[in-house]
N, C-alpha and C. Protein backbone atom coordinates (compact mmCIF):
# COMPACT_ATOMS: atom_id res chain seq x y z
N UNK A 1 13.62 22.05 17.65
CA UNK A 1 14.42 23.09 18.30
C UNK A 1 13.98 23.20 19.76
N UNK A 2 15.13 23.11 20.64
CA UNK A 2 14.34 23.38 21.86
C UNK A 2 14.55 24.57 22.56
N UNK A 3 13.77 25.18 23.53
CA UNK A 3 14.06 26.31 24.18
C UNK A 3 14.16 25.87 25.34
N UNK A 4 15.50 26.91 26.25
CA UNK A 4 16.03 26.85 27.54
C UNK A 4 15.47 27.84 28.30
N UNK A 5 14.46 27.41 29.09
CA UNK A 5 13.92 28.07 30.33
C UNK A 5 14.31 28.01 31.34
N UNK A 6 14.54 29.13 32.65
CA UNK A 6 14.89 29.64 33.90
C UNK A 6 14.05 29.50 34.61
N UNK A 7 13.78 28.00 35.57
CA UNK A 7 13.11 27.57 36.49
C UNK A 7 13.16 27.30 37.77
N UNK A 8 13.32 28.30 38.22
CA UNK A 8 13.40 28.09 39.64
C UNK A 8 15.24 27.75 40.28
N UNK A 9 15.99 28.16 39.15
CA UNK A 9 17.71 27.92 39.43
C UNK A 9 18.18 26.81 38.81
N UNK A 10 17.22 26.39 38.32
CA UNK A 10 17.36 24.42 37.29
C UNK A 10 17.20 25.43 35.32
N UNK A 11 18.33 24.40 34.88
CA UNK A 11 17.73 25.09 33.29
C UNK A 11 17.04 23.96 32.72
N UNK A 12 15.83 23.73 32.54
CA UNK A 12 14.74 22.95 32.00
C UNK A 12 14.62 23.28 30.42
N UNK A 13 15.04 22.08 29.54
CA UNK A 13 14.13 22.33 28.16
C UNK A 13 13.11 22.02 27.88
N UNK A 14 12.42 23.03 27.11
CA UNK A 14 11.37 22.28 26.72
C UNK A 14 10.95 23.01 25.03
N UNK A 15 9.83 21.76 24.07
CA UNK A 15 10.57 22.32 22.85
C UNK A 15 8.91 23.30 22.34
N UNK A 16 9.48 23.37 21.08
CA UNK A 16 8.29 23.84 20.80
C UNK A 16 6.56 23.73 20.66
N UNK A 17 6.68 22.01 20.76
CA UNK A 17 5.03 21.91 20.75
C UNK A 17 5.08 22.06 22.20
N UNK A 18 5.76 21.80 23.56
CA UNK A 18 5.32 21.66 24.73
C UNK A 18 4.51 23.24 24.76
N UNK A 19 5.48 24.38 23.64
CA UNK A 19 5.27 25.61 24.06
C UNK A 19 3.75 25.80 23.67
N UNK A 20 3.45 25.45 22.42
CA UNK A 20 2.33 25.53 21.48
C UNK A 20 1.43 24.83 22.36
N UNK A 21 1.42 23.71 23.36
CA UNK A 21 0.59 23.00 24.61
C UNK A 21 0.28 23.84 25.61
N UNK A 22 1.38 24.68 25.93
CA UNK A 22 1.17 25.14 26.95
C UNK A 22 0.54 26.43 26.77
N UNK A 23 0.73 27.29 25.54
CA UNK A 23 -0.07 28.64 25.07
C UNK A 23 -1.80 27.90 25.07
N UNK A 24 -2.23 26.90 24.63
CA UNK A 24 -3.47 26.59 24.28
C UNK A 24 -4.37 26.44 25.73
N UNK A 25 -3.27 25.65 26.60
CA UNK A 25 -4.11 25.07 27.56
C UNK A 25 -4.19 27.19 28.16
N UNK A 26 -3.44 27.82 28.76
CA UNK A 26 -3.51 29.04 28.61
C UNK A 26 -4.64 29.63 28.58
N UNK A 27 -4.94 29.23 27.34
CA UNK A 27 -6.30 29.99 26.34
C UNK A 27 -7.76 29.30 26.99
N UNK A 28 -7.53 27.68 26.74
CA UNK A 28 -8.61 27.15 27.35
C UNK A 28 -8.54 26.15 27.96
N UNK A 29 -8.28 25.94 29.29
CA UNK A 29 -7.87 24.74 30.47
C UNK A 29 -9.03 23.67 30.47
N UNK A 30 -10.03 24.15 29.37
CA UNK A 30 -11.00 22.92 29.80
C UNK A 30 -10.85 22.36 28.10
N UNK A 31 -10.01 22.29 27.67
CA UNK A 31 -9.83 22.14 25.96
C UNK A 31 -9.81 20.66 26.52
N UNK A 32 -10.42 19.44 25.69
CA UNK A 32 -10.67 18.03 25.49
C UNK A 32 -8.78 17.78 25.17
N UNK A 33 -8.60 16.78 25.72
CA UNK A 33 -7.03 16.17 25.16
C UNK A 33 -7.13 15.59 23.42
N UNK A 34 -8.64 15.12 23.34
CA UNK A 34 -8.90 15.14 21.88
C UNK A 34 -8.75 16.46 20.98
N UNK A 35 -9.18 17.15 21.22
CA UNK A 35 -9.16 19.00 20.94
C UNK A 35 -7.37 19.58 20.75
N UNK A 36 -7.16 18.91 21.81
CA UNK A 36 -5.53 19.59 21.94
C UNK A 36 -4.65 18.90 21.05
N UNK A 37 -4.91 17.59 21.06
CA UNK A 37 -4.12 16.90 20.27
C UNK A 37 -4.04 17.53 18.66
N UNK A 38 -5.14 17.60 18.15
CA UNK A 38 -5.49 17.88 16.94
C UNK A 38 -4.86 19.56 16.61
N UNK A 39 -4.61 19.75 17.51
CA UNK A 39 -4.71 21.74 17.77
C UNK A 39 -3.01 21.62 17.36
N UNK A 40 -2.07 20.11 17.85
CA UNK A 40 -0.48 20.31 17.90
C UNK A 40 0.04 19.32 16.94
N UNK A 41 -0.96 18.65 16.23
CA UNK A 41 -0.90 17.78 15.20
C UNK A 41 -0.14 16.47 16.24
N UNK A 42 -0.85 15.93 16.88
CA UNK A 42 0.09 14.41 17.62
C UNK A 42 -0.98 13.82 18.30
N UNK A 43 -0.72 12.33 18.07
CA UNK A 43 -1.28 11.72 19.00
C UNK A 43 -2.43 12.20 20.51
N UNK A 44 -3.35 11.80 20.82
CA UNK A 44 -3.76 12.14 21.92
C UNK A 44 -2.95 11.59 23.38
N UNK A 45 -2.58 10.37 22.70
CA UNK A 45 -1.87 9.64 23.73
C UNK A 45 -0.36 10.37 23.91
N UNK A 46 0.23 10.89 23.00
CA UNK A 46 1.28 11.87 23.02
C UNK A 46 1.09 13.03 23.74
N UNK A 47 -0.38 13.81 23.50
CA UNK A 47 -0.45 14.98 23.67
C UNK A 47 -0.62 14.59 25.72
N UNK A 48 -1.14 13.66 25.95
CA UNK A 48 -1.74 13.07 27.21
C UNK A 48 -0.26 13.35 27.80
N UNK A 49 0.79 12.29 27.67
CA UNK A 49 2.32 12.36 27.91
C UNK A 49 2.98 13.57 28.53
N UNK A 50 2.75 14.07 27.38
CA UNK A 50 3.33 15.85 27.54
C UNK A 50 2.75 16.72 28.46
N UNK A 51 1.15 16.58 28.47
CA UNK A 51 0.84 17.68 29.66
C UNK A 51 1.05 16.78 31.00
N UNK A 52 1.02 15.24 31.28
CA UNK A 52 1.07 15.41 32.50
C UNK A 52 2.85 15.56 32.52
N UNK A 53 3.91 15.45 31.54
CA UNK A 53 5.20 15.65 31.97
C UNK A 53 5.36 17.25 32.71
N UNK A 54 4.68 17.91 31.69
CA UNK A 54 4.41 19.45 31.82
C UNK A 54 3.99 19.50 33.15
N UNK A 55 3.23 18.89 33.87
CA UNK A 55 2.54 19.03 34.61
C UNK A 55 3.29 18.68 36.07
N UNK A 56 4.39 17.33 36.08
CA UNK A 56 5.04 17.03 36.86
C UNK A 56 6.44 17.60 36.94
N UNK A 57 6.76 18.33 36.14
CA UNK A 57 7.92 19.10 36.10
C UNK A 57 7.75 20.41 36.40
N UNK A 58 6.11 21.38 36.89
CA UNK A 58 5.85 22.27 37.41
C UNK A 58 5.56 23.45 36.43
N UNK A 59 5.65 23.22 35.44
CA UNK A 59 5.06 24.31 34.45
C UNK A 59 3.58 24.52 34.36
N UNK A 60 2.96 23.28 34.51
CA UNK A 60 1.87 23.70 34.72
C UNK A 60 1.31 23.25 36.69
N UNK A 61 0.64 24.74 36.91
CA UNK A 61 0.82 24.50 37.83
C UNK A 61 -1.15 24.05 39.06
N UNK A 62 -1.82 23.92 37.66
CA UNK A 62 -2.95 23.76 37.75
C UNK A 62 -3.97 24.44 37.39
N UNK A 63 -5.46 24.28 37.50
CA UNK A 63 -6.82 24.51 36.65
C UNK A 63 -7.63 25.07 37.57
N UNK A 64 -7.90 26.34 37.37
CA UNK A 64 -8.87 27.06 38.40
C UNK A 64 -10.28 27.76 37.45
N UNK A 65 -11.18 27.66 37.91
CA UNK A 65 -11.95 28.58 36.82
C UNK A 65 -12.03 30.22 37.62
N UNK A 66 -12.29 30.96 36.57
CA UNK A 66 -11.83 32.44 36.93
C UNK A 66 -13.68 32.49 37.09
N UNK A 67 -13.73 33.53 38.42
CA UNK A 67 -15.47 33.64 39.06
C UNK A 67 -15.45 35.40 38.63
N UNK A 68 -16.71 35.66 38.26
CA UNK A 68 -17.29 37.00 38.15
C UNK A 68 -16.87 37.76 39.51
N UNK A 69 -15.98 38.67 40.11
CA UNK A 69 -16.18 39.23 41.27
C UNK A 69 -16.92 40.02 41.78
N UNK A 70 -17.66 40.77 40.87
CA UNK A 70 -19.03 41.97 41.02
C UNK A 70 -20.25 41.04 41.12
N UNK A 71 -20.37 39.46 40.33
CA UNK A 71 -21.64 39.05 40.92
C UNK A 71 -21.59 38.40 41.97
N UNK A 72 -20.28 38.20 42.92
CA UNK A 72 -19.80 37.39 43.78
C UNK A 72 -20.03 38.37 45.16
N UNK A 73 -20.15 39.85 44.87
CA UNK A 73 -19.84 40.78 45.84
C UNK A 73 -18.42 41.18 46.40
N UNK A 74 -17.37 41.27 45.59
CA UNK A 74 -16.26 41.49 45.62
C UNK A 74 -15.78 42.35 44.79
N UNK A 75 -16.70 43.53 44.36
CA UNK A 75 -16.59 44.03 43.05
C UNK A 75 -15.43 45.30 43.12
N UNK A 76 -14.99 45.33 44.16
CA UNK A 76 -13.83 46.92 44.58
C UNK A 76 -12.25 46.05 44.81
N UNK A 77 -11.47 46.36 43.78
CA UNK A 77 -10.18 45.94 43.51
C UNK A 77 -9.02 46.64 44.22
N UNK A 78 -8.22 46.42 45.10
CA UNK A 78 -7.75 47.36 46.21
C UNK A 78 -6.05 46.93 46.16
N UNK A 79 -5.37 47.27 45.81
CA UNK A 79 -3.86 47.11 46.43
C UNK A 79 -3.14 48.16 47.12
N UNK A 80 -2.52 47.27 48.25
CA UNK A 80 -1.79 48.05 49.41
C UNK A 80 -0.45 48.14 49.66
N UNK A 81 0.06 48.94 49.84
CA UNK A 81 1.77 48.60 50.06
C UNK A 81 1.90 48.70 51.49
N UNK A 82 2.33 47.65 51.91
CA UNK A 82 2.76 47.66 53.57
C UNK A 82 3.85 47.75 53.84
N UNK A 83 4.43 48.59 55.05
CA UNK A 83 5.84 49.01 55.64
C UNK A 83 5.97 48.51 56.68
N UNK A 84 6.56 47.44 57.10
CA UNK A 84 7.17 46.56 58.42
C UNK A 84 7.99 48.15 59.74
N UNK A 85 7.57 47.78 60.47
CA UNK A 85 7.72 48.75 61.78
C UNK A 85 9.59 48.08 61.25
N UNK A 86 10.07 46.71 61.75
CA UNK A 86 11.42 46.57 61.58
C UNK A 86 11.27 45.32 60.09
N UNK A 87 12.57 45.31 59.53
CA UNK A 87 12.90 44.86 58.36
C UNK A 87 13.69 43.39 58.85
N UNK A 88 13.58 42.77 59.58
CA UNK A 88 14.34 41.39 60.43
C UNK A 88 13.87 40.30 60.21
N UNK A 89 14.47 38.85 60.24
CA UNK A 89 13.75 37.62 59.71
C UNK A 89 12.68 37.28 60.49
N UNK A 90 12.95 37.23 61.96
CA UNK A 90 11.43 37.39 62.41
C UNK A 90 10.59 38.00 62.01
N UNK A 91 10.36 39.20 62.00
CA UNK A 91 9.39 39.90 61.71
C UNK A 91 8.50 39.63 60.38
N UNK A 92 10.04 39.33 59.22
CA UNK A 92 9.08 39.08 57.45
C UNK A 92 8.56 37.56 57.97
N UNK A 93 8.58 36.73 58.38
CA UNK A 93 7.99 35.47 59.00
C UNK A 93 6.84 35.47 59.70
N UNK A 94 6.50 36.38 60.79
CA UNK A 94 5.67 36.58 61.51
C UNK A 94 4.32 37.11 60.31
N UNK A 95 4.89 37.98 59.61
CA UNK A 95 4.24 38.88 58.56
C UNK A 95 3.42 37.25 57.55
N UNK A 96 4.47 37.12 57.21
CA UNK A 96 3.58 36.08 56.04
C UNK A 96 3.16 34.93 56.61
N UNK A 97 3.49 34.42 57.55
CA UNK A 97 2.35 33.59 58.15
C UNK A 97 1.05 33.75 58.42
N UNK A 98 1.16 35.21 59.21
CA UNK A 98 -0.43 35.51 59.27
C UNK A 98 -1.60 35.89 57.84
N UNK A 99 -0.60 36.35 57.17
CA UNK A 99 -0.88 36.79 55.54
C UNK A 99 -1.84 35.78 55.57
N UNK A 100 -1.12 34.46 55.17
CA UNK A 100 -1.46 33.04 54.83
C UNK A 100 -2.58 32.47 55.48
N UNK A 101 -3.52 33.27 56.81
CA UNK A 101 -4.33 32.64 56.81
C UNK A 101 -5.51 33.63 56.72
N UNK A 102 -5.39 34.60 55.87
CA UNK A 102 -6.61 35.16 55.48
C UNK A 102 -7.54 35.30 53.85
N UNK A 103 -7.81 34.64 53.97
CA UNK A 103 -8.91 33.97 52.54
C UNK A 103 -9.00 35.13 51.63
N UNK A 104 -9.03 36.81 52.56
CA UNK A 104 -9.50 38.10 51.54
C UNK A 104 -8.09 38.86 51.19
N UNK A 105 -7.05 38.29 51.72
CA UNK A 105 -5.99 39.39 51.07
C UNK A 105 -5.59 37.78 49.97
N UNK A 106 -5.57 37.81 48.86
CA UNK A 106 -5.59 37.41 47.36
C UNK A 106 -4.23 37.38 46.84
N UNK A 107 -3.19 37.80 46.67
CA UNK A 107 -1.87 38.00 46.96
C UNK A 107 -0.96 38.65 48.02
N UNK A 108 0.54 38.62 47.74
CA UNK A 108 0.80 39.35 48.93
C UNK A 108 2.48 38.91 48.33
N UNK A 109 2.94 40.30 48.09
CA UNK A 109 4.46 39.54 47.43
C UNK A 109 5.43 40.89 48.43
N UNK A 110 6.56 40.12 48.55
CA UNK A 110 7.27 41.30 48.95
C UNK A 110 8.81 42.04 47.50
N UNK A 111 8.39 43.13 48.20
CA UNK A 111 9.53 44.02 47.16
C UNK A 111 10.06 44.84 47.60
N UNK A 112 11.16 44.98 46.53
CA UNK A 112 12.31 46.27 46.82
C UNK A 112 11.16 47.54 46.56
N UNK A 113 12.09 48.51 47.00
CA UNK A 113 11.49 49.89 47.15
C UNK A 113 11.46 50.60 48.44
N UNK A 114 10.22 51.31 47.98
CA UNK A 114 9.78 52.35 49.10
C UNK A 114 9.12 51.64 50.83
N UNK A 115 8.74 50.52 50.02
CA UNK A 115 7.78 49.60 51.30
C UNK A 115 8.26 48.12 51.43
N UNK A 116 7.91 47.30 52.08
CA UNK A 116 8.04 45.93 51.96
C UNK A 116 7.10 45.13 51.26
N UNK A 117 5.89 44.83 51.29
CA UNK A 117 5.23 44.64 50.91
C UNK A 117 4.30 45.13 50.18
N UNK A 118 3.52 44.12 48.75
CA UNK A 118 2.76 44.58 48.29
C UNK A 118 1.21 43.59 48.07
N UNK A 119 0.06 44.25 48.91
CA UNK A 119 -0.92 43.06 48.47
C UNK A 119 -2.31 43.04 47.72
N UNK A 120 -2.86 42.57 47.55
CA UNK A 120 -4.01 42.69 46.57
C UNK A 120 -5.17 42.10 47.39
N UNK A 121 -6.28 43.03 47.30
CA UNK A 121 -8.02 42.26 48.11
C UNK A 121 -8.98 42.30 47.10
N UNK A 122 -9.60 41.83 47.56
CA UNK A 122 -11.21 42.36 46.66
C UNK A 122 -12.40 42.52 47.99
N UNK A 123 -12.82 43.63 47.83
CA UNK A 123 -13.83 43.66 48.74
C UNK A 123 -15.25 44.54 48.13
N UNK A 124 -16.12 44.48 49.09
CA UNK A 124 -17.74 44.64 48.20
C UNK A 124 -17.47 46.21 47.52
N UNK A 125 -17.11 46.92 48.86
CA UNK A 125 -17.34 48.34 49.10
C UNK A 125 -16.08 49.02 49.58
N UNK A 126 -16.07 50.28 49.60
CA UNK A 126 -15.34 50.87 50.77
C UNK A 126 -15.56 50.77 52.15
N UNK A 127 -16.85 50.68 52.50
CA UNK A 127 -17.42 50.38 54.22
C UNK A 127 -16.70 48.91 54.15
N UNK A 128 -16.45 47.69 53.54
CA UNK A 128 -16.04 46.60 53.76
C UNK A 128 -14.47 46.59 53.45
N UNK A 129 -13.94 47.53 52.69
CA UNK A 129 -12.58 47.60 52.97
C UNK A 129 -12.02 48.41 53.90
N UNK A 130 -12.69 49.02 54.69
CA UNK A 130 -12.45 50.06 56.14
C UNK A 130 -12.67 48.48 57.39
N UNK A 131 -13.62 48.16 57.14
CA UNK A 131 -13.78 46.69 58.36
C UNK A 131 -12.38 46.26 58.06
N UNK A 132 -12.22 45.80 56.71
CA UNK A 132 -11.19 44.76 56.79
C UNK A 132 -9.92 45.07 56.99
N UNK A 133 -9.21 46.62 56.65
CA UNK A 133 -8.26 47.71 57.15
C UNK A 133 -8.05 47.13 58.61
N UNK A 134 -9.32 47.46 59.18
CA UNK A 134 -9.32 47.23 60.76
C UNK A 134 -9.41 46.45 61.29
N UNK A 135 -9.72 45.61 60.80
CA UNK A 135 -9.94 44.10 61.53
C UNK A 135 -9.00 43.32 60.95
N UNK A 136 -8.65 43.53 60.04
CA UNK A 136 -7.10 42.56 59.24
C UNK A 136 -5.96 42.97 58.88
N UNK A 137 -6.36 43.86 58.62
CA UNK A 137 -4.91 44.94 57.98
C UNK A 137 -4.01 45.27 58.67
N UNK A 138 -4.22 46.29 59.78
CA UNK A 138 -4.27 46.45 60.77
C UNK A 138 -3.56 46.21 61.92
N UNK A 139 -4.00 44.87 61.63
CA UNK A 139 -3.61 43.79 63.23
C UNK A 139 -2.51 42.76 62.99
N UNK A 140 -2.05 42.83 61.31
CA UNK A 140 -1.18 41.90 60.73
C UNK A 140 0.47 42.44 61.74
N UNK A 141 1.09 41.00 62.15
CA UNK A 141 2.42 41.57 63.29
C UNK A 141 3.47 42.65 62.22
N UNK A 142 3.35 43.38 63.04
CA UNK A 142 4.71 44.38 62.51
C UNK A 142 4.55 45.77 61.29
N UNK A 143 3.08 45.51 61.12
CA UNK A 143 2.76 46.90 59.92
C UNK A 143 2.79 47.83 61.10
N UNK A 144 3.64 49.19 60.19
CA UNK A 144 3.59 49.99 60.84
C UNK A 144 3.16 51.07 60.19
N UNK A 145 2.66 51.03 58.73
CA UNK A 145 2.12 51.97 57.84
C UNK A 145 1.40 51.21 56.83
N UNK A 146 0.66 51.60 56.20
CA UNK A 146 -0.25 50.73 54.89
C UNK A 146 -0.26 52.54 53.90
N UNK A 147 -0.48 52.19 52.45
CA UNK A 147 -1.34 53.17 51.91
C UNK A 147 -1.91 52.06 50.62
N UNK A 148 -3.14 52.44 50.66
CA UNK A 148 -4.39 52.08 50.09
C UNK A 148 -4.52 52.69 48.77
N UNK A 149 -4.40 51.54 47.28
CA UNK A 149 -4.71 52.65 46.10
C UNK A 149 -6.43 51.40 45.66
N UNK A 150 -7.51 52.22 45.82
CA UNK A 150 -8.69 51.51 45.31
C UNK A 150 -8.56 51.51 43.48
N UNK A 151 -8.71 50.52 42.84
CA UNK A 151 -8.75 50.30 41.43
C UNK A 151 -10.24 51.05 40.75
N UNK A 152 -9.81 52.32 40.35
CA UNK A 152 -11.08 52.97 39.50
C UNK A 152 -11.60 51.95 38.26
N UNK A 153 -10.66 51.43 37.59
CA UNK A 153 -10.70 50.66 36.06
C UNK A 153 -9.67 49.53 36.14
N UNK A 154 -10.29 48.50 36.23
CA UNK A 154 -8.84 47.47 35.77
C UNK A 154 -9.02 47.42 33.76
N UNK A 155 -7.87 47.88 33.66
CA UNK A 155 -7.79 48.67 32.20
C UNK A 155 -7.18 46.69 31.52
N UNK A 156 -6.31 45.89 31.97
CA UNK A 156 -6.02 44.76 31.87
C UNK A 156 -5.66 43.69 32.82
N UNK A 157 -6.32 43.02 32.39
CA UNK A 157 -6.32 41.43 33.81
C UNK A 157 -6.12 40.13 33.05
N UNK A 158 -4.90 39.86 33.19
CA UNK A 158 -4.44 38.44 32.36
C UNK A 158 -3.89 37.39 33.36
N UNK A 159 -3.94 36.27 33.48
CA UNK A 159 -3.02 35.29 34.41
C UNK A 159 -1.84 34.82 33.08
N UNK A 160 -1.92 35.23 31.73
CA UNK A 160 -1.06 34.41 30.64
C UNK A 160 0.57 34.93 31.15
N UNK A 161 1.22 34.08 30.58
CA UNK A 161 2.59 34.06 30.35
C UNK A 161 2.94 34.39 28.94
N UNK A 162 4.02 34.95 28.46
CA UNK A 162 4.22 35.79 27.24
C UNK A 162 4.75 34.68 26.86
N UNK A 163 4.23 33.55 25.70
CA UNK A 163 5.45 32.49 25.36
C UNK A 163 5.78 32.70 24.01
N UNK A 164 6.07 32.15 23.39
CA UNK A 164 6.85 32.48 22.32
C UNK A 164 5.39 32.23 21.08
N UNK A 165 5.10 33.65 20.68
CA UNK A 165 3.81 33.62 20.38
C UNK A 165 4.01 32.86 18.53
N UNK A 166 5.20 32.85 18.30
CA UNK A 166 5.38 32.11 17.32
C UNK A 166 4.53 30.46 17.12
N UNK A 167 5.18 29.88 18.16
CA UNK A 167 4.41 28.73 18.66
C UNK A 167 3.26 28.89 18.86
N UNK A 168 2.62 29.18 19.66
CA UNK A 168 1.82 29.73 19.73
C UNK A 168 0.12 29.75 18.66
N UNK A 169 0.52 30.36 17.85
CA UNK A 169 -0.34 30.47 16.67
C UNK A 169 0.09 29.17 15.98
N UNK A 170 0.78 28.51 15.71
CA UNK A 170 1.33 27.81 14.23
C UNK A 170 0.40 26.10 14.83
């Protein structure tokens, strides 16, 4: 059976073990292709096939290991909503270019609503998210307002995708 996914304006199938491949790797990106194979009942040389197809067709979009941020010194979780002085193609251009070359703002998406933007930091402290307010925040072209919510509890932190948890388990 296959399922029809919404990729980027292309309708891509893909069937159920790709799904059951792609929930595992998910779980554990450093899983052996021996490991995985056995995990979807196929070939290794099959299972090999599939993730790099998976892989060249953009579903998967690569392997990062996730770092401790409190033993890293990044332990204060901060998202900001930023308001553009004007709303014009220059301006959202000017905006995410500079975004793009700062290593400490971590995301940065824009949205409907109240503001234009919304972005995510990690910084040590509050004294280091007041520097970086001011020295980065700040100075980004065209903010003309920020408000600051500091994360008391991250209550849940997942990078997963909801796939069809049927697959999934089986």
């Amino acid at each position: 059976m296959n399922v029809s996914l919404w990729i980027g304006g292309n309708v891509d199938e893909i069937d159920r073990v790709d799904r059951r491949i792609l929930a595992i790797l998910q779980d554990d990106g450093r899983i052996s292709n021996i490991k995985l194979a056995e995990r979807v009942a196929l070939s290794p040389t099959a299972v090999l096939a599939r993730v790099q197809r998976l892989t060249r067709e953009g579903y998967i979009l690569g392997y990062e290991a996730r770092l401790n941020p409190q033993k890293l010194g990044a332990g204060m979780l901060v998202f900001v909503e930023v308001l553009l002085d004007r709303t014009t193609p220059n301006v959202f251009d000017q905006f995410k270019a500079a975004v793009q070359v700062h290593p400490a703002i971590m995301e940065c998406h824009m949205v409907a609503g109240g503001f234009d933007y919304l972005l995510k930091t990690r910084q040590a402290d509050m004294n280091a998210y007041r520097q970086f307010a001011g020295e980065v925040l700040w100075q980004l072209p065209g903010v003309r307002e920020t408000r600051t919510y500091a994360v008391m509890e991250e209550v849940k932190h997942s990078f997963h995708l909801a796939l069809d948890e049927r697959a999934a388990r089986s």
